[in-house]
PDB file of N, CA and C in Angstrom:
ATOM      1  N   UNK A   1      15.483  -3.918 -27.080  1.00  0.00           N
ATOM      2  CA  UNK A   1      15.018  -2.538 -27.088  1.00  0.00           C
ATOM      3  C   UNK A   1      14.005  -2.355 -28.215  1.00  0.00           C
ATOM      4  N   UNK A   2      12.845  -1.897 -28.297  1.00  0.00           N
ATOM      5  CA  UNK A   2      11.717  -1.637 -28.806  1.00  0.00           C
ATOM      6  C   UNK A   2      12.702  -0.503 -29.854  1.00  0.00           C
ATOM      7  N   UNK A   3      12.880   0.557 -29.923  1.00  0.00           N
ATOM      8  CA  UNK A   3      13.667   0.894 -30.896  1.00  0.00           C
ATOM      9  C   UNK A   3      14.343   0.679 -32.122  1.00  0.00           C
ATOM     10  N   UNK A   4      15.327  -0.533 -31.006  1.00  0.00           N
ATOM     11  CA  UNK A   4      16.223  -1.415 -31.816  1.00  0.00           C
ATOM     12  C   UNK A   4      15.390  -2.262 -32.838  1.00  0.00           C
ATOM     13  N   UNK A   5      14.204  -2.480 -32.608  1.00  0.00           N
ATOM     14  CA  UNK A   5      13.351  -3.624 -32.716  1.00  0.00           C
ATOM     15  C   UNK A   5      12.677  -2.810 -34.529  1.00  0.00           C
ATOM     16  N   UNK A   6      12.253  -2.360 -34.096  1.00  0.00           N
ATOM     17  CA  UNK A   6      11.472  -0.621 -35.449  1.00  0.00           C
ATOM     18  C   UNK A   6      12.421  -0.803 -35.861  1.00  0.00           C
ATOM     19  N   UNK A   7      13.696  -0.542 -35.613  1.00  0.00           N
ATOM     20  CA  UNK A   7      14.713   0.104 -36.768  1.00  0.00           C
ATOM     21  C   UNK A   7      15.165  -1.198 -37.724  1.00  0.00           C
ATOM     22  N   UNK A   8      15.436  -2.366 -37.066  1.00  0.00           N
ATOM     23  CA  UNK A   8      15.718  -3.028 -38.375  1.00  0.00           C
ATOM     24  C   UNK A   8      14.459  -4.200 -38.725  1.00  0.00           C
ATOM     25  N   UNK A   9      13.601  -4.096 -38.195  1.00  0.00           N
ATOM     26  CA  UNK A   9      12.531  -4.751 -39.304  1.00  0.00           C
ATOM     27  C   UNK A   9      12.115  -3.932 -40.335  1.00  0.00           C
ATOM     28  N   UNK A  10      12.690  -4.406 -41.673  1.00  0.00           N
ATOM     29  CA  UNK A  10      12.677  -3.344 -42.786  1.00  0.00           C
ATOM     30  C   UNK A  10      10.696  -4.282 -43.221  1.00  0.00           C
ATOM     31  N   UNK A  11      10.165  -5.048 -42.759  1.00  0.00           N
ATOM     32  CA  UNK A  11       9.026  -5.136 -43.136  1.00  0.00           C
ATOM     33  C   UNK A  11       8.170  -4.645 -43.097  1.00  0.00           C
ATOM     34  N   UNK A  12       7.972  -3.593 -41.598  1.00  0.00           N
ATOM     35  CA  UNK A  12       7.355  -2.514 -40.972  1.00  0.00           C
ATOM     36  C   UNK A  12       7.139  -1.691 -41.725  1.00  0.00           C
ATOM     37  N   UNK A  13       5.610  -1.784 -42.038  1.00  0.00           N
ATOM     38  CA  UNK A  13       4.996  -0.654 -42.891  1.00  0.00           C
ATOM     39  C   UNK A  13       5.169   1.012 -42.822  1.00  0.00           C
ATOM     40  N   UNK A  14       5.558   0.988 -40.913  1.00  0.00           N
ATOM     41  CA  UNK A  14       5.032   2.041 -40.249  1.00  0.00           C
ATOM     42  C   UNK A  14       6.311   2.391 -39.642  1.00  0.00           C
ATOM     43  N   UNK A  15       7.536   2.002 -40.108  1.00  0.00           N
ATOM     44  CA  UNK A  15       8.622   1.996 -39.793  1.00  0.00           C
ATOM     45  C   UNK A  15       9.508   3.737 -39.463  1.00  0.00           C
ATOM     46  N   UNK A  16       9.221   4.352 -40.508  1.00  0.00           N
ATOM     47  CA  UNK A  16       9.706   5.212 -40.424  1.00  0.00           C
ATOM     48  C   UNK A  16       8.800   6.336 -39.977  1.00  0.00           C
ATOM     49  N   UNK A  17       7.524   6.556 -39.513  1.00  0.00           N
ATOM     50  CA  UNK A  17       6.211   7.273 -39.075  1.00  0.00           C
ATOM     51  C   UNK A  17       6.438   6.630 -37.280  1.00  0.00           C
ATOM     52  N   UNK A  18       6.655   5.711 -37.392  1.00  0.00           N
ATOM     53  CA  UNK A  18       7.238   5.054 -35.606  1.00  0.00           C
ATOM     54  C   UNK A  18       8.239   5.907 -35.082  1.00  0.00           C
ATOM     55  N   UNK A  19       9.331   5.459 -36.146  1.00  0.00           N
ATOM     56  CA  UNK A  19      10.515   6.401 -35.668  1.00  0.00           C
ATOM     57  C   UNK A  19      10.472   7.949 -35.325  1.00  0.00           C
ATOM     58  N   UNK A  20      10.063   8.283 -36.153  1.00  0.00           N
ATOM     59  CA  UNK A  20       9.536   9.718 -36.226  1.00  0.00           C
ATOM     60  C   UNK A  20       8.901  10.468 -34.864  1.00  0.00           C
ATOM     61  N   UNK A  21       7.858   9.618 -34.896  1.00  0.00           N
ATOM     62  CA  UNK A  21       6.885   9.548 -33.543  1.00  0.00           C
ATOM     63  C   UNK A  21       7.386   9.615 -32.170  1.00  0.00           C
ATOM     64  N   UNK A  22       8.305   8.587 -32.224  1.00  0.00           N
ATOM     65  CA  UNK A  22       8.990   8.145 -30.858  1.00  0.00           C
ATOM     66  C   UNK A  22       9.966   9.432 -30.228  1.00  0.00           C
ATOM     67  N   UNK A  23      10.808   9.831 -31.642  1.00  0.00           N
ATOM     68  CA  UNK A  23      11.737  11.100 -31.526  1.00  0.00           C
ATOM     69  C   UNK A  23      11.154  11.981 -31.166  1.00  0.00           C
ATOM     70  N   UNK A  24       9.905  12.462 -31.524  1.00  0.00           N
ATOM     71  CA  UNK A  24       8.918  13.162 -31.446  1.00  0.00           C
ATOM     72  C   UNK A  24       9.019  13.941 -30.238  1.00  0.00           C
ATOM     73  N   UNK A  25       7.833  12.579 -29.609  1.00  0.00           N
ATOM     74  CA  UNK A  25       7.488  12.493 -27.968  1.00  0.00           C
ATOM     75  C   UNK A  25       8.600  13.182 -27.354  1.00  0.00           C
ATOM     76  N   UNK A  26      10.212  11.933 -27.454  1.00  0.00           N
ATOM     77  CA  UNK A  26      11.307  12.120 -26.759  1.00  0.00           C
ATOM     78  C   UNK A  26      11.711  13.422 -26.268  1.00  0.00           C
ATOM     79  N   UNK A  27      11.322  14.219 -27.885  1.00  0.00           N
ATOM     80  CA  UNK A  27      11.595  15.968 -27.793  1.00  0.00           C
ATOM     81  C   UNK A  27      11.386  17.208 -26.797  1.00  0.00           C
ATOM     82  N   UNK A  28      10.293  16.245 -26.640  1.00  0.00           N
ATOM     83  CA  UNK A  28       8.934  17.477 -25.498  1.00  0.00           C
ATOM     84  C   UNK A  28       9.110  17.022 -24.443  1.00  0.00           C
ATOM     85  N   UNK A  29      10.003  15.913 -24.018  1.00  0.00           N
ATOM     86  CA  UNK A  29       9.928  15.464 -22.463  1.00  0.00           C
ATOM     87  C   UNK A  29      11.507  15.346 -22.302  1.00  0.00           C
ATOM     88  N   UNK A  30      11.946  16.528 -21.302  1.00  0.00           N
ATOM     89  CA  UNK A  30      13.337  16.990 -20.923  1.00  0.00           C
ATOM     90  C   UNK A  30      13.925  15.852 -20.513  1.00  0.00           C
ATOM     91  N   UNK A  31      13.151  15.032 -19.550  1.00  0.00           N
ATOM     92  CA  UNK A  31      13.421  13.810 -18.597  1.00  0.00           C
ATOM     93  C   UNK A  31      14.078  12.601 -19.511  1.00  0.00           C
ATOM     94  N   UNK A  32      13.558  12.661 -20.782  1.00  0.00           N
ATOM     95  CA  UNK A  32      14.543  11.348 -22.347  1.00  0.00           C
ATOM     96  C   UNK A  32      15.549  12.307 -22.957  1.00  0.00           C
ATOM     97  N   UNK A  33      16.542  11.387 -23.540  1.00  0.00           N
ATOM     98  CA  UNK A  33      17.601  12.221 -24.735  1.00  0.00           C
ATOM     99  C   UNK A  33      17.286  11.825 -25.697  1.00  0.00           C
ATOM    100  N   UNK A  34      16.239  11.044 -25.957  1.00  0.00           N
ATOM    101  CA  UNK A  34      15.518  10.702 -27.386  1.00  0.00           C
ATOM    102  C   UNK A  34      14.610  10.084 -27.495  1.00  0.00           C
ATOM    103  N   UNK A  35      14.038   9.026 -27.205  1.00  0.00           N
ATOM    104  CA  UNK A  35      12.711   8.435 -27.628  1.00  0.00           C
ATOM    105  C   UNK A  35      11.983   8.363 -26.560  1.00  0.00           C
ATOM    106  N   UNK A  36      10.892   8.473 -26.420  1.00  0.00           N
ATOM    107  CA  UNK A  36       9.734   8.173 -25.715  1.00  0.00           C
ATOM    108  C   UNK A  36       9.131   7.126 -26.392  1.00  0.00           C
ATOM    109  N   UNK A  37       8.991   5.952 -25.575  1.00  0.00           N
ATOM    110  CA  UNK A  37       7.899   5.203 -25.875  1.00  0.00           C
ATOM    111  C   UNK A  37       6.572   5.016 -25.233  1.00  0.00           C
ATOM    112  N   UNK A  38       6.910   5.225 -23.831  1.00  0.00           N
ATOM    113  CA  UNK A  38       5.306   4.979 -22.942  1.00  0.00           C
ATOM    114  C   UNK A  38       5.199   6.250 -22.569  1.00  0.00           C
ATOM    115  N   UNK A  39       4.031   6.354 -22.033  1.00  0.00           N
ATOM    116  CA  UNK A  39       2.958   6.962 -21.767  1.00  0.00           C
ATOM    117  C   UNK A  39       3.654   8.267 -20.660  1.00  0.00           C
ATOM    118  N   UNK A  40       3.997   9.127 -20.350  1.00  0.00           N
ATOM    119  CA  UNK A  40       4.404   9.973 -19.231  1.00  0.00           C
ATOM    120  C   UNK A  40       2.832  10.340 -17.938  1.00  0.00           C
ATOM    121  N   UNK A  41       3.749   9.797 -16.858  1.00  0.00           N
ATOM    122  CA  UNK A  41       2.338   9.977 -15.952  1.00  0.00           C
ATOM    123  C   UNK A  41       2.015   8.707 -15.097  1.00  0.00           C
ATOM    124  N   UNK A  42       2.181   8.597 -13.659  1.00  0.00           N
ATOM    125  CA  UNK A  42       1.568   7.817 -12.751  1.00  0.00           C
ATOM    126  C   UNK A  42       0.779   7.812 -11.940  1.00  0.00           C
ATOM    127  N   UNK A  43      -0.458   7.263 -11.838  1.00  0.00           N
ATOM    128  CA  UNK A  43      -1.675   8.051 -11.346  1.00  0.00           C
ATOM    129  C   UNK A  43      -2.344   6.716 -10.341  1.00  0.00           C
ATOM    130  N   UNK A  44      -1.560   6.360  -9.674  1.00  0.00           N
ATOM    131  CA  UNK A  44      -1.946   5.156  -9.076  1.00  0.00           C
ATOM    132  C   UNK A  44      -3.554   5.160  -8.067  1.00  0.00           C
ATOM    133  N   UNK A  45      -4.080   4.645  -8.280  1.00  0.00           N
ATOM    134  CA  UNK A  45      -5.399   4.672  -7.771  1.00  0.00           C
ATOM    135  C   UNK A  45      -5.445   3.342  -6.754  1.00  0.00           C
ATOM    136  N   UNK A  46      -6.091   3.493  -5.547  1.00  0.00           N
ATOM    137  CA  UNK A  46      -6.678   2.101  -4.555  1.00  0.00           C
ATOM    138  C   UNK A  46      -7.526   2.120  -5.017  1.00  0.00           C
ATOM    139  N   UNK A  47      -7.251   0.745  -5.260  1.00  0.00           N
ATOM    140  CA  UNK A  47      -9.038  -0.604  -4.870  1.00  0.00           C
ATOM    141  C   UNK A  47      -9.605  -0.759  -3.632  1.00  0.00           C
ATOM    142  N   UNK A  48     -10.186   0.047  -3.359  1.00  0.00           N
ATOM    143  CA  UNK A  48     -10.402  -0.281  -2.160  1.00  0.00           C
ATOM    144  C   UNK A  48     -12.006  -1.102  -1.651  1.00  0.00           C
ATOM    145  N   UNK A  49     -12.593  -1.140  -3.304  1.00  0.00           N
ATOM    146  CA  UNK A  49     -13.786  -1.740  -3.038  1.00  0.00           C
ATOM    147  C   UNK A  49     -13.968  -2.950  -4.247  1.00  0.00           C
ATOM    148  N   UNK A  50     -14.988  -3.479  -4.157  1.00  0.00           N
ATOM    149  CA  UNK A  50     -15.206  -4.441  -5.257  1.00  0.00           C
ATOM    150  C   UNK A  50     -15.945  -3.856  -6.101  1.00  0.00           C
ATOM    151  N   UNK A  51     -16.415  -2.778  -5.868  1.00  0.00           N
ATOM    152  CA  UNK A  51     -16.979  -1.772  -6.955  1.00  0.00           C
ATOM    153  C   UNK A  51     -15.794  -0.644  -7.472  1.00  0.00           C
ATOM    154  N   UNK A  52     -15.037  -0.623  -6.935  1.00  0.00           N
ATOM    155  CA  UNK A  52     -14.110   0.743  -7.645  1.00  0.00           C
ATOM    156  C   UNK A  52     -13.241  -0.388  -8.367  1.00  0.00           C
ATOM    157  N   UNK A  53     -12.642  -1.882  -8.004  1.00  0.00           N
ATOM    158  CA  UNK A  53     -12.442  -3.004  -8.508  1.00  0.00           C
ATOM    159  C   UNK A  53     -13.404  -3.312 -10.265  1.00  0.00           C
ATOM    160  N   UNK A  54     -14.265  -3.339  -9.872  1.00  0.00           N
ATOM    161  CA  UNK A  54     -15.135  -3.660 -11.175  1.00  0.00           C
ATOM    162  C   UNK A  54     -15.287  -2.633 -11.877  1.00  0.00           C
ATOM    163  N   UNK A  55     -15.142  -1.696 -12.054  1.00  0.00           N
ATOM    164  CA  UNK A  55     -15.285  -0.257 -12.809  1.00  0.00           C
ATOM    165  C   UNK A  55     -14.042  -0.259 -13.318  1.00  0.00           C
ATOM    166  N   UNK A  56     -12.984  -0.261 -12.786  1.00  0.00           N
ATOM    167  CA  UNK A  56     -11.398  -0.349 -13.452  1.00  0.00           C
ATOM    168  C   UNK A  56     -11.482  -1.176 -14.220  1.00  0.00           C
ATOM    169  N   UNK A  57     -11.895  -3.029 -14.067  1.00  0.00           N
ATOM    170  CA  UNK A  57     -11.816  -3.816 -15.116  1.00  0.00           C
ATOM    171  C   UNK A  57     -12.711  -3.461 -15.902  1.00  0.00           C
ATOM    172  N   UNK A  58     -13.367  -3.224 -16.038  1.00  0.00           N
ATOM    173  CA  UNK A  58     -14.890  -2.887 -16.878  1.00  0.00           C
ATOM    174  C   UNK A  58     -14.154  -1.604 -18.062  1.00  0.00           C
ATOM    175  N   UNK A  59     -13.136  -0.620 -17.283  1.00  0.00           N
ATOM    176  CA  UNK A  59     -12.393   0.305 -17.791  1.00  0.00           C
ATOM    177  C   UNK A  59     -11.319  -0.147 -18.943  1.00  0.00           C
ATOM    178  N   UNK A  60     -10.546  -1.345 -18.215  1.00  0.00           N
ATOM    179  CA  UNK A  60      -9.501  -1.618 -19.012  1.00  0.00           C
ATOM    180  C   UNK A  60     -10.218  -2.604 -20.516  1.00  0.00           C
ATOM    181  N   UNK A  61     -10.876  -3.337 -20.029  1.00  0.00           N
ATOM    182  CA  UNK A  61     -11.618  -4.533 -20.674  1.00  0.00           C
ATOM    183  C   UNK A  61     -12.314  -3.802 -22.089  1.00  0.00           C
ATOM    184  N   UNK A  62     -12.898  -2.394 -21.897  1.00  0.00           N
ATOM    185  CA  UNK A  62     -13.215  -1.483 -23.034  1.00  0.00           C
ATOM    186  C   UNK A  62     -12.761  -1.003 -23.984  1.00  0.00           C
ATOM    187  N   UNK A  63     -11.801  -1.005 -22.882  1.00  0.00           N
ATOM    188  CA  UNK A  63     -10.534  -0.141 -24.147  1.00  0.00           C
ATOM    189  C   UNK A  63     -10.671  -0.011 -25.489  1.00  0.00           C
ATOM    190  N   UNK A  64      -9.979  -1.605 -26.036  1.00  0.00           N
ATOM    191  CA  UNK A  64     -10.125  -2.088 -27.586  1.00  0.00           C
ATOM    192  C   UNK A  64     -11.344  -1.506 -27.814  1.00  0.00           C
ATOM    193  N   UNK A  65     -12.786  -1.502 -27.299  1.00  0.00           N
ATOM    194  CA  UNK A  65     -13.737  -0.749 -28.105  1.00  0.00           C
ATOM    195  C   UNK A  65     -13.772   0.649 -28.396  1.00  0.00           C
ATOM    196  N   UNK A  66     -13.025   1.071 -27.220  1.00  0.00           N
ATOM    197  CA  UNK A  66     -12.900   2.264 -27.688  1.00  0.00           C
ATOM    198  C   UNK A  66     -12.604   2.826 -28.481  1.00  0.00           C
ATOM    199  N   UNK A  67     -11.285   2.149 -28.629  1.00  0.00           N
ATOM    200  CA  UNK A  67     -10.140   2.731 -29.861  1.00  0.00           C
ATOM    201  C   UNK A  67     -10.676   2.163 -30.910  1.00  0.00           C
ATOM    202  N   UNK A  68     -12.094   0.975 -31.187  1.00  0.00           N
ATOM    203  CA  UNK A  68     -12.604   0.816 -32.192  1.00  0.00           C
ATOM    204  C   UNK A  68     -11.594  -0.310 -32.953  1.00  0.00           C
ATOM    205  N   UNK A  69     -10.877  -1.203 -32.445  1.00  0.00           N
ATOM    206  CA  UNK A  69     -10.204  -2.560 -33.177  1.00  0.00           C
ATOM    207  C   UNK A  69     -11.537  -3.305 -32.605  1.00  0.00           C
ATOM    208  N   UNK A  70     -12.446  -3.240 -31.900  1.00  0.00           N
ATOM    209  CA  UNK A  70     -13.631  -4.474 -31.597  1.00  0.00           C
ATOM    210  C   UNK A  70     -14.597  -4.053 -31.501  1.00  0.00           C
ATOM    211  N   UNK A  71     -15.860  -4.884 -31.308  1.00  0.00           N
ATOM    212  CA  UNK A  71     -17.141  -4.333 -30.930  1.00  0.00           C
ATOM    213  C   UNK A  71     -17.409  -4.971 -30.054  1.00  0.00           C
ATOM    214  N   UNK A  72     -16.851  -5.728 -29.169  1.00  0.00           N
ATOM    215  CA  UNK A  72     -17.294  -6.329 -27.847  1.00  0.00           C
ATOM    216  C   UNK A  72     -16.257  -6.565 -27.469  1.00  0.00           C
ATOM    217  N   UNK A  73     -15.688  -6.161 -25.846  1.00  0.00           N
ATOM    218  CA  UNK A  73     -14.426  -6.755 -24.898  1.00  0.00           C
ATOM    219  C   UNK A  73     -13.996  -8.092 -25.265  1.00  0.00           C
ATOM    220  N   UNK A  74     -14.939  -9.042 -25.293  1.00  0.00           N
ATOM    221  CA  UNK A  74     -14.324 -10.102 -25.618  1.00  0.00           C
ATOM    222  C   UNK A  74     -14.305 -10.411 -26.720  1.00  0.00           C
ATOM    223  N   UNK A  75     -13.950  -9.998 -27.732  1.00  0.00           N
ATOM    224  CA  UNK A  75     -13.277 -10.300 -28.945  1.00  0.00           C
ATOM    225  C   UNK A  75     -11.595  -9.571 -29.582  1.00  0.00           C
ATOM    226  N   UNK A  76     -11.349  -8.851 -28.557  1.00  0.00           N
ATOM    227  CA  UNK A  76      -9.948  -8.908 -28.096  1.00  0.00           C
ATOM    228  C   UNK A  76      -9.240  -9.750 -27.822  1.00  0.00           C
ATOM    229  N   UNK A  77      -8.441 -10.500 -28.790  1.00  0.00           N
ATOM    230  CA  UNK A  77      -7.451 -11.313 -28.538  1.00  0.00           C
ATOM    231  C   UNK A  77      -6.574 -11.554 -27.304  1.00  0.00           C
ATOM    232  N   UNK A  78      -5.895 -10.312 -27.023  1.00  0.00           N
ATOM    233  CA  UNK A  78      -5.235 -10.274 -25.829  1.00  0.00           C
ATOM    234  C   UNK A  78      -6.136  -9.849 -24.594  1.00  0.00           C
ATOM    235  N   UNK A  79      -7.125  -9.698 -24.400  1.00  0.00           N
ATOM    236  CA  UNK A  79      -7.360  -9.848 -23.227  1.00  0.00           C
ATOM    237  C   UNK A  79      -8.491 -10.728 -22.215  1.00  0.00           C
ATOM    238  N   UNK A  80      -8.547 -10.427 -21.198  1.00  0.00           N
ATOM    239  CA  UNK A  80      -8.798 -11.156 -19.921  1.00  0.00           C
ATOM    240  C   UNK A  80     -10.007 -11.141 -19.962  1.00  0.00           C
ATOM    241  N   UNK A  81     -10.368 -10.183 -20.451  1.00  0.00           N
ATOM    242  CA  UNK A  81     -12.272 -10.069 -21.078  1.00  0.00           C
ATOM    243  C   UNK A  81     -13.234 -11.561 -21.580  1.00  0.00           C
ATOM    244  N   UNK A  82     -12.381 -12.205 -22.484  1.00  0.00           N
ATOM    245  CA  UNK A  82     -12.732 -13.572 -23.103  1.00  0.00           C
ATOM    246  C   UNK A  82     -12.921 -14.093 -22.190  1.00  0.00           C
ATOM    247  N   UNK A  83     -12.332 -14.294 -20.842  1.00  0.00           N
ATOM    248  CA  UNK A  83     -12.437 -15.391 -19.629  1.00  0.00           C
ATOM    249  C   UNK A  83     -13.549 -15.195 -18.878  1.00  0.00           C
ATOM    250  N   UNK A  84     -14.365 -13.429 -18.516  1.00  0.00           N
ATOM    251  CA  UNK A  84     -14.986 -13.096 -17.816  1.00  0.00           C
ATOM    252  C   UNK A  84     -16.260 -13.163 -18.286  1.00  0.00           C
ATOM    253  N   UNK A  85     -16.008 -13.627 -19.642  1.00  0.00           N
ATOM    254  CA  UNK A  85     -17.267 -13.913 -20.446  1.00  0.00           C
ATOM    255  C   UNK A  85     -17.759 -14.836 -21.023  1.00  0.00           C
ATOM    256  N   UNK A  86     -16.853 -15.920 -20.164  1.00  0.00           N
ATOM    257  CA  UNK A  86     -16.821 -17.431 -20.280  1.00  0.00           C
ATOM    258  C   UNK A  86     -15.993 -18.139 -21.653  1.00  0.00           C
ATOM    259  N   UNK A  87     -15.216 -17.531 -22.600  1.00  0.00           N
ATOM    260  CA  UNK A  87     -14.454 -18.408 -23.395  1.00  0.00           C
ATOM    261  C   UNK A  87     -13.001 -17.951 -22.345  1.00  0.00           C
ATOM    262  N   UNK A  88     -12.063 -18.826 -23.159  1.00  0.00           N
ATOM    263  CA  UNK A  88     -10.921 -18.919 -22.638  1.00  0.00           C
ATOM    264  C   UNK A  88      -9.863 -18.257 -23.368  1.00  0.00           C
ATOM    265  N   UNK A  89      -9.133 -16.918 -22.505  1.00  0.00           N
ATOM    266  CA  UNK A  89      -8.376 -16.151 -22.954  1.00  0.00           C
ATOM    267  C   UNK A  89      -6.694 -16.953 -23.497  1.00  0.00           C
ATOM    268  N   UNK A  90      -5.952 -16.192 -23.590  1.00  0.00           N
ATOM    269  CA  UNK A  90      -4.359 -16.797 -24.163  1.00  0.00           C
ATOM    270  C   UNK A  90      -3.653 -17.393 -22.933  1.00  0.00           C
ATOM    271  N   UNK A  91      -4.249 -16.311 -21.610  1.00  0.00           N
ATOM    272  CA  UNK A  91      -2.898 -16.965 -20.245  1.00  0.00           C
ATOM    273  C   UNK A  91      -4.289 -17.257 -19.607  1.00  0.00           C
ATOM    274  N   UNK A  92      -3.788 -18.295 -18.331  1.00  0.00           N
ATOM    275  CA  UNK A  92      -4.613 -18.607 -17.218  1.00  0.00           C
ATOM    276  C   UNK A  92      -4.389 -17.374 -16.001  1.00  0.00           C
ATOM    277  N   UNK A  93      -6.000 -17.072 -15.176  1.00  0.00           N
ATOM    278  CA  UNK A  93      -5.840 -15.664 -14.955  1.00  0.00           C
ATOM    279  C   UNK A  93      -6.500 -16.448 -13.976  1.00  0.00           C
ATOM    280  N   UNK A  94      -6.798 -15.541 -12.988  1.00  0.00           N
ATOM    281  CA  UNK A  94      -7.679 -16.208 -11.493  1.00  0.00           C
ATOM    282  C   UNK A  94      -8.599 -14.665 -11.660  1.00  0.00           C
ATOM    283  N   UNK A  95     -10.526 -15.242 -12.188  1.00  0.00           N
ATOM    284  CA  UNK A  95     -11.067 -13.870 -11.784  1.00  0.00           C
ATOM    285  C   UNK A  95     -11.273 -13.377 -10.677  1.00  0.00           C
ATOM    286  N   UNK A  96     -11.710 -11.886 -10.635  1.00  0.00           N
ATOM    287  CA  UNK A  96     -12.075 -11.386  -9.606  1.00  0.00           C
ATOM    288  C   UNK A  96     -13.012 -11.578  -8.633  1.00  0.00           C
TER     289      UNK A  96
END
């Protein structure tokens, strides 16, 4: 349990601002009796093209820049971006 996980790594800088957080969320959403960790909301979308296909990856692959940990998709550690841009990511992936 991700919880369980926060609560006793006493190394966690962010340990008690996590906790906090999580209770937080939990508060405002009737549906938990205490923590929220993901995201509330399913918004499932078809692929139904190789263009609405490439716009999603192009979507996810950004991300990290967005949030500003990178300045290019592929310099994201964890993702699939590195492969599509010819180095080789952490898992073997089959592109699109």
């Amino acid at each position: 349990m991700i919880i369980k996980a926060i609560s006793e790594n006493t190394e966690e800088s962010r340990q008690d601002w996590l906790l906090w957080f999580f209770e937080r969320m939990g508060k405002r959403n009737p549906n938990n009796e205490q923590y929220q960790f993901w995201q509330q909301g399913n918004h499932p979308i078809e692929l139904w093209s190789n263009e609405v296909i490439d716009q999603k990856l192009d979507y996810i692959h950004n991300n990290p820049v967005t949030a500003g940990w990178v300045d290019k998709p592929e310099h994201y550690l964890y993702s699939s971006a590195r492969d599509y841009a010819g180095d080789k990511g952490l898992i073997d992936i089959l592109l699109i």
